[in-house]
Protein backbone atom coordinates (compact mmCIF):
# COMPACT_ATOMS: atom_id res chain seq x y z
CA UNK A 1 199.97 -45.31 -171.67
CA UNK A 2 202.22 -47.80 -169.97
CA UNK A 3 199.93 -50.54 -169.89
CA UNK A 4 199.23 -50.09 -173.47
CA UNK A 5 202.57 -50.09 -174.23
CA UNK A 6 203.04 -53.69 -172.21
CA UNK A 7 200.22 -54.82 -174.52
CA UNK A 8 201.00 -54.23 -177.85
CA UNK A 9 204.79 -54.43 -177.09
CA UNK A 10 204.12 -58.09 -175.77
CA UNK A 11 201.89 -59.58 -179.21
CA UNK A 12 203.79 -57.54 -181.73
CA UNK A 13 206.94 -58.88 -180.19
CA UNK A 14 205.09 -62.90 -180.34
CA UNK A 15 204.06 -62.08 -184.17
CA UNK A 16 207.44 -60.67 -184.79
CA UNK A 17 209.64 -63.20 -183.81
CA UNK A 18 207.51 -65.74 -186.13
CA UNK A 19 207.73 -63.13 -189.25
CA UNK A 20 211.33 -62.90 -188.56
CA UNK A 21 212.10 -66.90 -188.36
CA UNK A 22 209.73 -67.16 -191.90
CA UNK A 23 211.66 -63.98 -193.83
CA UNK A 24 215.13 -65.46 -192.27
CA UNK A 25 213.81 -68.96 -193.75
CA UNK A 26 212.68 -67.84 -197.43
CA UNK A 27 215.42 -65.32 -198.05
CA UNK A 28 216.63 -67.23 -201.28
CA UNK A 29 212.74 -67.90 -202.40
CA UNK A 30 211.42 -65.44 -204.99
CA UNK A 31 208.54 -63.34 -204.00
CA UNK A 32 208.55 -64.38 -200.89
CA UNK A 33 208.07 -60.40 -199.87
CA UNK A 34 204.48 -60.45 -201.12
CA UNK A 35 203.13 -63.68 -200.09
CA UNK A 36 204.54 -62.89 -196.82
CA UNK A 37 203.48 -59.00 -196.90
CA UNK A 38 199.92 -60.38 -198.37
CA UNK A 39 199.52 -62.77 -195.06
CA UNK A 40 200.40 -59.48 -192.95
CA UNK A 41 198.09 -57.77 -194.16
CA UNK A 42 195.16 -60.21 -194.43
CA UNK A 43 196.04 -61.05 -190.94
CA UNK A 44 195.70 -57.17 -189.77
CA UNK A 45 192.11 -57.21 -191.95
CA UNK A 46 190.93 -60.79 -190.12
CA UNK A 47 192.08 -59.38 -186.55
CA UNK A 48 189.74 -56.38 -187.23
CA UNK A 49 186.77 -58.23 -188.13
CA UNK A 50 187.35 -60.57 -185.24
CA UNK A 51 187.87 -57.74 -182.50
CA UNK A 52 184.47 -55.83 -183.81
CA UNK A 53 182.49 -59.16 -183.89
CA UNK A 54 184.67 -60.83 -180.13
CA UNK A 55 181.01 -60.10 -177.94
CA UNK A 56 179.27 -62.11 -180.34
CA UNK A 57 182.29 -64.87 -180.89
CA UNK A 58 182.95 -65.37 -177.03
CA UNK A 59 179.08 -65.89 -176.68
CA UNK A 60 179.37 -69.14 -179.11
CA UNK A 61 179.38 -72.48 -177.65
CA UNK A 62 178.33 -71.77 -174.31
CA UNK A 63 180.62 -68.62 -173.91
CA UNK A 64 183.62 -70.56 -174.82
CA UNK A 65 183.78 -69.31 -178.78
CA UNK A 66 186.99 -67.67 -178.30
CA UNK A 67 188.73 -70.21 -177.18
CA UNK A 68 187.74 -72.80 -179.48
CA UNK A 69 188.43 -70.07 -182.40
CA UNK A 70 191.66 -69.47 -180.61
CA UNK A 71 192.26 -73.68 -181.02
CA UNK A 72 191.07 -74.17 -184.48
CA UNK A 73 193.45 -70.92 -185.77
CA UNK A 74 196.26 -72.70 -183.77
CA UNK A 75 195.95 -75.82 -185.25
CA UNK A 76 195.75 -74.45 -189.26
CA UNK A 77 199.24 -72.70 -187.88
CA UNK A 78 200.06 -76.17 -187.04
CA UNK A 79 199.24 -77.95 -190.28
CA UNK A 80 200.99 -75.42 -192.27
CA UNK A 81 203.86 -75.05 -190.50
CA UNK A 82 204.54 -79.02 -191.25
CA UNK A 83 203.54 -78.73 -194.44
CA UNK A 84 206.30 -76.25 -195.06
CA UNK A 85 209.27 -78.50 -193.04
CA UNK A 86 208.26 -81.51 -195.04
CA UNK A 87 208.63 -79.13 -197.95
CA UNK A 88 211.88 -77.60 -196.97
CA UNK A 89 213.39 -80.86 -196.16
CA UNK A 90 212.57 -81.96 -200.11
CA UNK A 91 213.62 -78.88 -201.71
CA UNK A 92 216.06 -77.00 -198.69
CA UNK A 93 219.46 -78.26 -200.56
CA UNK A 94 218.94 -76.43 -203.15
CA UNK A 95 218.00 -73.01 -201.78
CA UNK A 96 220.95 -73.41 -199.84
CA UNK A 97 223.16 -74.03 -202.70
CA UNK A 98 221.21 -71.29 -204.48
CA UNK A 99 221.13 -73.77 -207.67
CA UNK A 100 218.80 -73.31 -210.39
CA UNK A 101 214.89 -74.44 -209.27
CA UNK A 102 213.49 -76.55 -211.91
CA UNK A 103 209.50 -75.34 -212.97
CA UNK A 104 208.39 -77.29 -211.04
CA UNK A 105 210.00 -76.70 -207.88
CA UNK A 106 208.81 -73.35 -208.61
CA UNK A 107 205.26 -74.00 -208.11
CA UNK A 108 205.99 -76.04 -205.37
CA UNK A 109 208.21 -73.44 -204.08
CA UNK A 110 204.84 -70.81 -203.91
CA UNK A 111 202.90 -73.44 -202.31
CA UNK A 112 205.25 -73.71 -199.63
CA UNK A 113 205.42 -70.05 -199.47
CA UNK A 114 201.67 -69.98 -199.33
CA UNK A 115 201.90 -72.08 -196.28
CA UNK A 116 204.21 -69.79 -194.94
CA UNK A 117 201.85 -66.91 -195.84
CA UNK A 118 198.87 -68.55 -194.05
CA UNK A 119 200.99 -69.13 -191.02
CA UNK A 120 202.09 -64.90 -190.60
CA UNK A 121 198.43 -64.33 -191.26
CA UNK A 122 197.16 -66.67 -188.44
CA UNK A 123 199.76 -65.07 -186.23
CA UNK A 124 198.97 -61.62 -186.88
CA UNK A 125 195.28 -62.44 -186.77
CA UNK A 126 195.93 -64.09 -183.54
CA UNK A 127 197.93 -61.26 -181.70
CA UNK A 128 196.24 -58.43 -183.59
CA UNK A 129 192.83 -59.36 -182.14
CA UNK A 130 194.40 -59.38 -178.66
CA UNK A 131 195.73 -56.06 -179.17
CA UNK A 132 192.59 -54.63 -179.97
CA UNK A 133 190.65 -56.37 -177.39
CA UNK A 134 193.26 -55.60 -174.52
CA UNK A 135 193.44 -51.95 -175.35
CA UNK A 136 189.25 -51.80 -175.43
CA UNK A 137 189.21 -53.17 -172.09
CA UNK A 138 192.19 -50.56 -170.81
CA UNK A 139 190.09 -47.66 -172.52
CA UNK A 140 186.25 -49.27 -171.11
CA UNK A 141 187.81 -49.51 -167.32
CA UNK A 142 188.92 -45.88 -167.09
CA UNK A 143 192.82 -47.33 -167.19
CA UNK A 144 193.81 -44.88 -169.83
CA UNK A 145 192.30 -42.19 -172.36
CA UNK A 146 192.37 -42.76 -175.88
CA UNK A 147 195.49 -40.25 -176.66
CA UNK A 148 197.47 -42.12 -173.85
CA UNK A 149 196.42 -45.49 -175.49
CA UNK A 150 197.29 -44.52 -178.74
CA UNK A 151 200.81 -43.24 -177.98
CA UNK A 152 201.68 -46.38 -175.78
CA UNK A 153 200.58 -48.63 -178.32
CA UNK A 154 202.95 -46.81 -181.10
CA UNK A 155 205.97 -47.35 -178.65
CA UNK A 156 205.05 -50.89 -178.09
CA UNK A 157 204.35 -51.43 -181.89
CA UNK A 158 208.04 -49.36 -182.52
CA UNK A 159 209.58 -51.69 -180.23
CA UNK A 160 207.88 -55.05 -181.22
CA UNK A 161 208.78 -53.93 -184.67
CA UNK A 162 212.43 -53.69 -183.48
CA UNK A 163 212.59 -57.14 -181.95
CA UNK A 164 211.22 -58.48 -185.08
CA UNK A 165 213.89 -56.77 -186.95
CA UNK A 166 216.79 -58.35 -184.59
CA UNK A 167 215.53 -61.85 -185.25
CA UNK A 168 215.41 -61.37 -188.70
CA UNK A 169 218.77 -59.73 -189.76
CA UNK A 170 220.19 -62.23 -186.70
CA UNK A 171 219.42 -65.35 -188.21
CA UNK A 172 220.75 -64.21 -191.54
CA UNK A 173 224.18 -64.19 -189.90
CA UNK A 174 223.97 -68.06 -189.85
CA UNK A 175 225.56 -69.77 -192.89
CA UNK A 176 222.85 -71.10 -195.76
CA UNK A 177 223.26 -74.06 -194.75
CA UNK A 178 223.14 -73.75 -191.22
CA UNK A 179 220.21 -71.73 -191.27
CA UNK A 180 217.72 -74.35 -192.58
CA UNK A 181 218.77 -77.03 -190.53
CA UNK A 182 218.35 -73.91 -187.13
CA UNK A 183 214.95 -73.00 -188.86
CA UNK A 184 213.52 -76.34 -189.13
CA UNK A 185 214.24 -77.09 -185.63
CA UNK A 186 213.04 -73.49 -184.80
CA UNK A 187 209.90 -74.03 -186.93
CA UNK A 188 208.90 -77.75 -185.62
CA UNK A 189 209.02 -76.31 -182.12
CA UNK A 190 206.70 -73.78 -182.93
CA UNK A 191 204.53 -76.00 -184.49
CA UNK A 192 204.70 -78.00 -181.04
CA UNK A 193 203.75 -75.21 -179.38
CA UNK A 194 201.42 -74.10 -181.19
CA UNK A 195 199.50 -77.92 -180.98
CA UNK A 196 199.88 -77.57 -177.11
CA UNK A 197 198.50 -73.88 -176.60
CA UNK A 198 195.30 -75.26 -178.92
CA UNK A 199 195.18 -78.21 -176.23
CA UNK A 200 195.36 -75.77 -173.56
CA UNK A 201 192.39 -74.12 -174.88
CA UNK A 202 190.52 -76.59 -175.90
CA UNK A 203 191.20 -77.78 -171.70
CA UNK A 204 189.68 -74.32 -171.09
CA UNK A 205 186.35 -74.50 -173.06
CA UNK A 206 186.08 -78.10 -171.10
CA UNK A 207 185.96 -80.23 -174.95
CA UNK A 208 189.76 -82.03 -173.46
CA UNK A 209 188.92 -83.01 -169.85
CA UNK A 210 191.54 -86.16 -170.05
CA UNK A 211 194.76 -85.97 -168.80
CA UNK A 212 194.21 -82.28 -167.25
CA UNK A 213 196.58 -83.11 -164.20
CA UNK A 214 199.38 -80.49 -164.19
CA UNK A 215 202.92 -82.48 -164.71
CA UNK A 216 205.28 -79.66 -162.88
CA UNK A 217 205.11 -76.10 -161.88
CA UNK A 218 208.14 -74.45 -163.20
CA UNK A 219 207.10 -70.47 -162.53
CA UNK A 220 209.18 -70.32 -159.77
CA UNK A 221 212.37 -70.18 -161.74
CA UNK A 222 210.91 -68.90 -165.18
CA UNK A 223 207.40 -67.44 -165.23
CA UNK A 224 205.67 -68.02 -168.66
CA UNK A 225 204.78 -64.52 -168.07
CA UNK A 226 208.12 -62.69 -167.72
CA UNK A 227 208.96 -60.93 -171.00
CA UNK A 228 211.85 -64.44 -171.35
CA UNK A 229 209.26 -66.66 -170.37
CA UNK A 230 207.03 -65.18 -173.37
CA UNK A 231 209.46 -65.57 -175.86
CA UNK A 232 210.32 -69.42 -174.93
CA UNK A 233 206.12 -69.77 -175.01
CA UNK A 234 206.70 -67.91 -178.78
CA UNK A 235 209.35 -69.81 -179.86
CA UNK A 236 209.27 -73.49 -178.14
CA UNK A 237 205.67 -73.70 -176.62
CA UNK A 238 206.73 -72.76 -172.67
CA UNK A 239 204.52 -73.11 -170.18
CA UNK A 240 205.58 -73.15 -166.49
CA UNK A 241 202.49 -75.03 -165.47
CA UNK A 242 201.86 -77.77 -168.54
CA UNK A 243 199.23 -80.62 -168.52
CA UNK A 244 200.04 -83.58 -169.38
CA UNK A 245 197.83 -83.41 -172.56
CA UNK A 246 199.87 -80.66 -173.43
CA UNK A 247 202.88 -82.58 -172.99
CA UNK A 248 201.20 -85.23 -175.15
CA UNK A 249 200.39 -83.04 -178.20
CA UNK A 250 203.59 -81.39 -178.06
CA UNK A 251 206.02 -84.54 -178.40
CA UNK A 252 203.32 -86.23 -180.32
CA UNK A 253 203.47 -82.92 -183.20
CA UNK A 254 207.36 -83.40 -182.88
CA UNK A 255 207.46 -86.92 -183.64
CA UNK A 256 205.00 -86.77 -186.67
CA UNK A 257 206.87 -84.13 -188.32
CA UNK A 258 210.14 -85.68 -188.35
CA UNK A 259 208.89 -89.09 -189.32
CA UNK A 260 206.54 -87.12 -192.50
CA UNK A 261 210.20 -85.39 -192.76
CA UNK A 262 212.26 -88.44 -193.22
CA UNK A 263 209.39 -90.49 -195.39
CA UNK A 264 208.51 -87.49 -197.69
CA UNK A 265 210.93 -85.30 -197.67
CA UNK A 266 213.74 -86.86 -199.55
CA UNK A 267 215.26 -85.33 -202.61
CA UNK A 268 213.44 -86.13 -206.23
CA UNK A 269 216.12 -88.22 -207.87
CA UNK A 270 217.09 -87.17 -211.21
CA UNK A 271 217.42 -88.98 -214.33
CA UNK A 272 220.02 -88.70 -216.50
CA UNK A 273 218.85 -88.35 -220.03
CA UNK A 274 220.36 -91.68 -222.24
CA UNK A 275 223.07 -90.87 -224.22
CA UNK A 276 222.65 -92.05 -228.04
């Protein structure tokens, strides 16, 4: 029961803490509860397709199909999560004003938010098919019976659910304002991340063999395994043992959304209509 309660506490609390930062982010965009609640759920349906087909995915490429599904995921997380700061940084004024959205903000506004939806599915996919993969293996080794599995992963899913909860209603403490400039910082970190774990496992399934030499060892004063380590790996891409590939692809992701920030995410100017 315990162990299954480490499990599922530790990827509902990941997934969490990225559904929190995206409700916290589009809490002045209309329907943003069912493009959000639609990438939930097609996230839960994708992680348990994945979990009943993982034998036959890990036995791809040369027993390294999970990790390269693992990478590809990561990096569509990636690509939309860029997508939706260049967006933001176009369009973020005037959520936080809460003005009027033209029509045409409007549709852009849904494509952002579809970003956004793709992004809570890939995460839920990601953890969900952990979850169910972890708890197999508990139940398969003798760890646990299925009634002590079950009620451990409830109290881990309660409490990731919690945590979740905290980020959300936390961040909506910040001023308007405030809050997009925190969230795009909080979101192009986790796209950073995100770009370095899909190095990382791309290192594993041996298709990145360049630049594999490990830059420090940090675990000695914050183990990317520790329950604060895990949210730092969540939120900003920790590792306490990084690559220096995975140092690449991190600043590299940084700097290319902040430069596709500042060329295409200026304001549409306005023209005035001629007075006759």
């Amino acid at each position: 029961m315990i162990a299954a309660l480490i499990i599922v506490f530790r990827e509902v609390f990941e997934a969490g803490l990225i559904i929190g930062i995206v409700l916290a982010v589009t809490r002045s965009v209309p329907h943003r509860n069912q493009w959000i609640g639609g990438g939930v759920l097609a996230g839960v349906l994708a992680a348990c397709v994945v979990a009943v087909f993982a034998g036959a995915l890990s036995n791809l490429f040369a027993g390294m199909g999970q990790e390269l599904f693992n990478a590809a995921i990561l990096v569509i997380a990636v690509v939309m999560l860029t997508w939706h700061n260049v967006w933001m940084a176009r369009h973020g004024a005037e959520l936080a004003g809460e003005l009027r959205v033209a029509g045409q903000a409007v549709v852009e506004g849904s494509k952002s938010l579809l970003a956004l939806a793709v992004v809570v599915g890939v995460a839920v996919l990601r953890e969900g098919s952990e979850v169910v993969l972890f708890l197999y293996g508990v139940i398969a080794t003798g760890g646990d019976t299925a009634w002590g599995v079950a009620l451990g992963g409830l109290a881990g899913l309660a409490l990731g659910v919690m945590i979740g909860l905290l980020t959300y209603f936390g961040l909506l403490r910040i001023p308007a304002r405030a809050l997009f400039t925190t969230t795009t910082i909080l979101i192009a970190l986790l796209a950073a991340g995100m770009a370095a774990q899909a190095a990382a496992f791309l290192e594993k399934a041996n298709w990145l063999t360049a630049m594999d030499n490990v830059v420090w060892d940090s675990g000695w004063l914050l183990s990317d395994s520790s329950i604060p380590g895990k949210a730092l790996h969540t939120l900003i891409g920790y590792t306490d043992q990084p690559t220096a590939i995975q140092l690449t692809v991190y600043l590299a992701i940084l700097l290319i959304t902040f430069v596709l920030m500042r060329l295409y995410g200026a304001p549409a100017k306005t023209v005035a209509p001629a007075r006759g």
